[in-house]
PDB file of N, CA and C in Angstrom:
ATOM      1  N   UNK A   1      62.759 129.612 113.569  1.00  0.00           N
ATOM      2  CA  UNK A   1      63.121 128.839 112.399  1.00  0.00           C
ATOM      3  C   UNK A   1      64.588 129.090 112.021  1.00  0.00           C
ATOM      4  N   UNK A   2      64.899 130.468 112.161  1.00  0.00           N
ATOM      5  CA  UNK A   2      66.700 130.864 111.779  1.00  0.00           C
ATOM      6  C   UNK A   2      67.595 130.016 112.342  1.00  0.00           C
ATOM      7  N   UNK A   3      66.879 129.725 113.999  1.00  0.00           N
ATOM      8  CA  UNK A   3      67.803 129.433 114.926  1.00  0.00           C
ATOM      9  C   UNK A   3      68.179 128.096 114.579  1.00  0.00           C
ATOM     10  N   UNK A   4      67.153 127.136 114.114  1.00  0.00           N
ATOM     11  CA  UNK A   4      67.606 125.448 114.021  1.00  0.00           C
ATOM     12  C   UNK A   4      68.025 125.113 112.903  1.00  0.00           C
ATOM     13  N   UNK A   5      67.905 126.940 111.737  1.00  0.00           N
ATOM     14  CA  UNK A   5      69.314 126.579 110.438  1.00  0.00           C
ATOM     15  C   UNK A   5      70.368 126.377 110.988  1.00  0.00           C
ATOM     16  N   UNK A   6      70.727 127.797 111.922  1.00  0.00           N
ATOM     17  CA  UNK A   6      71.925 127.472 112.063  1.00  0.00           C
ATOM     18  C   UNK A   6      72.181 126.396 112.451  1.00  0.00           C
ATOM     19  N   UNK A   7      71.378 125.891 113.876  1.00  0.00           N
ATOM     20  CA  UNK A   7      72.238 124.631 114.646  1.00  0.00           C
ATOM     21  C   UNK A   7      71.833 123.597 113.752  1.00  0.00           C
ATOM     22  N   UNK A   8      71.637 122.990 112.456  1.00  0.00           N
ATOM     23  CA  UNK A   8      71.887 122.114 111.863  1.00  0.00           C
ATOM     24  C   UNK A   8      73.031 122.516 111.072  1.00  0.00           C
ATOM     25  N   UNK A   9      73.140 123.938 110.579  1.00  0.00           N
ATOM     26  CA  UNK A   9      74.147 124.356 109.726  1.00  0.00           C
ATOM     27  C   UNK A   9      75.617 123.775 110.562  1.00  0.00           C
ATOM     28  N   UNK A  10      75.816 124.179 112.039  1.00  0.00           N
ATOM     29  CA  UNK A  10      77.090 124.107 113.318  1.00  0.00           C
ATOM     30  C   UNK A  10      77.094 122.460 113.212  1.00  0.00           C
ATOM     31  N   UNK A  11      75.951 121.702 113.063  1.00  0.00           N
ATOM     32  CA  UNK A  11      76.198 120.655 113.332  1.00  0.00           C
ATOM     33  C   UNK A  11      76.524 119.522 111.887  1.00  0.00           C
ATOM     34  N   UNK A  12      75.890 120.166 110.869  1.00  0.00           N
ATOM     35  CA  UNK A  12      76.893 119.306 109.966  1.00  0.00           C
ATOM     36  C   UNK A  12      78.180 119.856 109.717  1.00  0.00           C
ATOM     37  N   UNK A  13      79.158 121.268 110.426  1.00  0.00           N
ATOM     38  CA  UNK A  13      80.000 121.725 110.061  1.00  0.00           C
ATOM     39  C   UNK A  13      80.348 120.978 110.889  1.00  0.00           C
ATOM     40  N   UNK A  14      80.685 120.434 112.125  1.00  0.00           N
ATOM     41  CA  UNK A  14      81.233 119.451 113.152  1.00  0.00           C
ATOM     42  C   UNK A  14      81.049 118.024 112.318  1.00  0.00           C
ATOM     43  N   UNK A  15      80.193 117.733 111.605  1.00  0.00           N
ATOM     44  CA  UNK A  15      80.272 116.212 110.803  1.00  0.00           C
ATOM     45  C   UNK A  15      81.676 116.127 110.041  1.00  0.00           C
ATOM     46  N   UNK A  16      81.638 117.489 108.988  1.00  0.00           N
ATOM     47  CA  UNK A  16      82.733 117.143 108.458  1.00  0.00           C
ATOM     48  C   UNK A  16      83.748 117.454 109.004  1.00  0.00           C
ATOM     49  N   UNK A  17      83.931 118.588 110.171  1.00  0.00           N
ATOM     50  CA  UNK A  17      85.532 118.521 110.694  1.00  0.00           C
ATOM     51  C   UNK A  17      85.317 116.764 110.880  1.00  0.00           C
ATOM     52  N   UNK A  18      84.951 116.247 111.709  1.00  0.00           N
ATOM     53  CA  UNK A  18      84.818 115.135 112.117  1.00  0.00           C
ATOM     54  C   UNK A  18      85.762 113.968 110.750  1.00  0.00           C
ATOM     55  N   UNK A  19      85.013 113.811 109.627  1.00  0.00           N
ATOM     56  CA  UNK A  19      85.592 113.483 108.404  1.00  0.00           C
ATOM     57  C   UNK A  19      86.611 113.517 108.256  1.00  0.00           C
ATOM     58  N   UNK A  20      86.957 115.218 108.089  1.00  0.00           N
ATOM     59  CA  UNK A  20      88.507 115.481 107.680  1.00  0.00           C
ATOM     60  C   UNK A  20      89.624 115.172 108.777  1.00  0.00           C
ATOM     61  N   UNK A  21      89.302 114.841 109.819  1.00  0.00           N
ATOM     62  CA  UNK A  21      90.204 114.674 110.596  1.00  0.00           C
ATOM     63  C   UNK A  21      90.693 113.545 110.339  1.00  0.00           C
ATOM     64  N   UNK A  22      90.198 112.599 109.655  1.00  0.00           N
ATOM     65  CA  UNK A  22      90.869 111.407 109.483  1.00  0.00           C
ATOM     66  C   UNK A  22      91.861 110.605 110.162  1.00  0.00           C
ATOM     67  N   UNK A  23      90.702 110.948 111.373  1.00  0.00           N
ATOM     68  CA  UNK A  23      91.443 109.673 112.910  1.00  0.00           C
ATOM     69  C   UNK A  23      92.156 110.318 113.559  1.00  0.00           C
ATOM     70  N   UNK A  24      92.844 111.008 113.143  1.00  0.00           N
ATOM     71  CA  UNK A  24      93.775 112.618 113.780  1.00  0.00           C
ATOM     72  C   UNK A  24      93.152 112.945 115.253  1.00  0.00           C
ATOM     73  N   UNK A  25      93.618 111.800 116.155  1.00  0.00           N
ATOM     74  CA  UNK A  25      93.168 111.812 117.147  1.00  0.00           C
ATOM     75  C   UNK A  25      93.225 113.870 118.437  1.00  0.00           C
ATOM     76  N   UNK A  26      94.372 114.137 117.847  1.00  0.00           N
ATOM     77  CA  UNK A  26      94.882 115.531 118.443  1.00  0.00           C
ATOM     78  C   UNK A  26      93.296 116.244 118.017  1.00  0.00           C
ATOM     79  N   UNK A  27      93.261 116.352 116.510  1.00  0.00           N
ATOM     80  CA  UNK A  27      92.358 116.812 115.716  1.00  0.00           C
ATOM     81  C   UNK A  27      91.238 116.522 116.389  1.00  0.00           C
ATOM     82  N   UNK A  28      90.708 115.582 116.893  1.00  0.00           N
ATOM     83  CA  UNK A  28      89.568 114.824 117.003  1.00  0.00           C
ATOM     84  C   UNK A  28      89.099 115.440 118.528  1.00  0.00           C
ATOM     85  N   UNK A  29      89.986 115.653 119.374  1.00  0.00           N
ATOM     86  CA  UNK A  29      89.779 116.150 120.638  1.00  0.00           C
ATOM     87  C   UNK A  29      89.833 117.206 120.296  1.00  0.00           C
ATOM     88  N   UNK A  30      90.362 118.518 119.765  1.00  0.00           N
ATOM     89  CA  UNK A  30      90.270 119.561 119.612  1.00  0.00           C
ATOM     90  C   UNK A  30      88.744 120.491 119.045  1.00  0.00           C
ATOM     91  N   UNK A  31      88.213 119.401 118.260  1.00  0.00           N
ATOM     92  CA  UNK A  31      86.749 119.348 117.492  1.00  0.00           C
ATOM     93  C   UNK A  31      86.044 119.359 118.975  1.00  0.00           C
ATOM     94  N   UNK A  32      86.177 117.955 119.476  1.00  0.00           N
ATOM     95  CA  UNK A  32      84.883 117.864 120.919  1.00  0.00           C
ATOM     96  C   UNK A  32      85.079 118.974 121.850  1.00  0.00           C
ATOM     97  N   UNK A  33      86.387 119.291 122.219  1.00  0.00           N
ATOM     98  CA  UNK A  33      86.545 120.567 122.850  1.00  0.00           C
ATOM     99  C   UNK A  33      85.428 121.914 122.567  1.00  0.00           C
ATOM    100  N   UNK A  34      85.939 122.256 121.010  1.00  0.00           N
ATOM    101  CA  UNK A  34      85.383 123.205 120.897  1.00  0.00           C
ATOM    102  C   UNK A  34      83.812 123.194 120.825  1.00  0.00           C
ATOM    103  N   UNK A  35      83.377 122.068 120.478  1.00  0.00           N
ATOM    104  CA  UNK A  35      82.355 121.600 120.160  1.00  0.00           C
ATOM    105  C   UNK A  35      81.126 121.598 121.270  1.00  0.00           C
ATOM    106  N   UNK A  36      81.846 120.671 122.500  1.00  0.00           N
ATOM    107  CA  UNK A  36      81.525 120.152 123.730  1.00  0.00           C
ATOM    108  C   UNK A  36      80.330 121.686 124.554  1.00  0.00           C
ATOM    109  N   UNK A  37      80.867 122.932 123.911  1.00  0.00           N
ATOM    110  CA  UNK A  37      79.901 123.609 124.427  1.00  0.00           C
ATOM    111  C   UNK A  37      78.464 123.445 123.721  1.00  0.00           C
ATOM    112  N   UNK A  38      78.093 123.308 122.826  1.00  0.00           N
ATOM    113  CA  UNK A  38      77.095 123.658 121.939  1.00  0.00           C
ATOM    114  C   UNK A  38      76.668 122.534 122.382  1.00  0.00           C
ATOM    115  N   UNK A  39      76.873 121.321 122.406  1.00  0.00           N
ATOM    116  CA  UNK A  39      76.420 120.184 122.849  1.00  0.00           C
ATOM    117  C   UNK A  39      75.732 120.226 123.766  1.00  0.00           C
ATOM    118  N   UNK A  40      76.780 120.471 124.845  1.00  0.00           N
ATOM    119  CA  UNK A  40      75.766 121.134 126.874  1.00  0.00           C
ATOM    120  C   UNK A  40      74.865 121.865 126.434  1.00  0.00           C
ATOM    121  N   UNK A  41      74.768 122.992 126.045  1.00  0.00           N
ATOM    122  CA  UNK A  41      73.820 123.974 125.831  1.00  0.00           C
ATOM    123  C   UNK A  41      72.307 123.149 125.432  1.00  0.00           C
ATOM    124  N   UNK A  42      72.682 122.451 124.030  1.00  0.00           N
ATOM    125  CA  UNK A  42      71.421 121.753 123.531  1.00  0.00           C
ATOM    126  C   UNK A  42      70.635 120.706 124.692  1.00  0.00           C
ATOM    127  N   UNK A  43      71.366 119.962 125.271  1.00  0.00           N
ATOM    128  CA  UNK A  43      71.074 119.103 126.456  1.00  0.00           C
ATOM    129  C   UNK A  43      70.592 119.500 127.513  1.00  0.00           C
ATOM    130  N   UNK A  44      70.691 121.477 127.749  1.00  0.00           N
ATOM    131  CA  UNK A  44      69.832 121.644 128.793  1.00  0.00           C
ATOM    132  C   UNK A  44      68.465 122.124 128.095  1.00  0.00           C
ATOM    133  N   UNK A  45      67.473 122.282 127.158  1.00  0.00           N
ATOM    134  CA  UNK A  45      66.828 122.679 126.744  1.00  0.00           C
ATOM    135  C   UNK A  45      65.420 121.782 126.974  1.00  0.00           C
TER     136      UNK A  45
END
């Protein structure tokens, strides 16, 4: 149960970077970058 706080907690914290970037395309790749792992991870499960 802890575990899918967090990963909803990681994943609305990626909503709003997402937000604040405000099209900030540099910004915007830098988010999926860091992001892009947690993503793979969930997709092999």
């Amino acid at each position: 149960m802890e575990k899918e706080k967090d990963q909803t907690s990681e994943g609305l914290n990626q909503i709003f970077e997402i937000i604040n970037a405000k099209g900030d395309t540099g910004e915007l790749k830098q988010i999926i970058k860091k992001n892009g792992t947690i993503d793979n991870s969930e997709e092999e499960k």
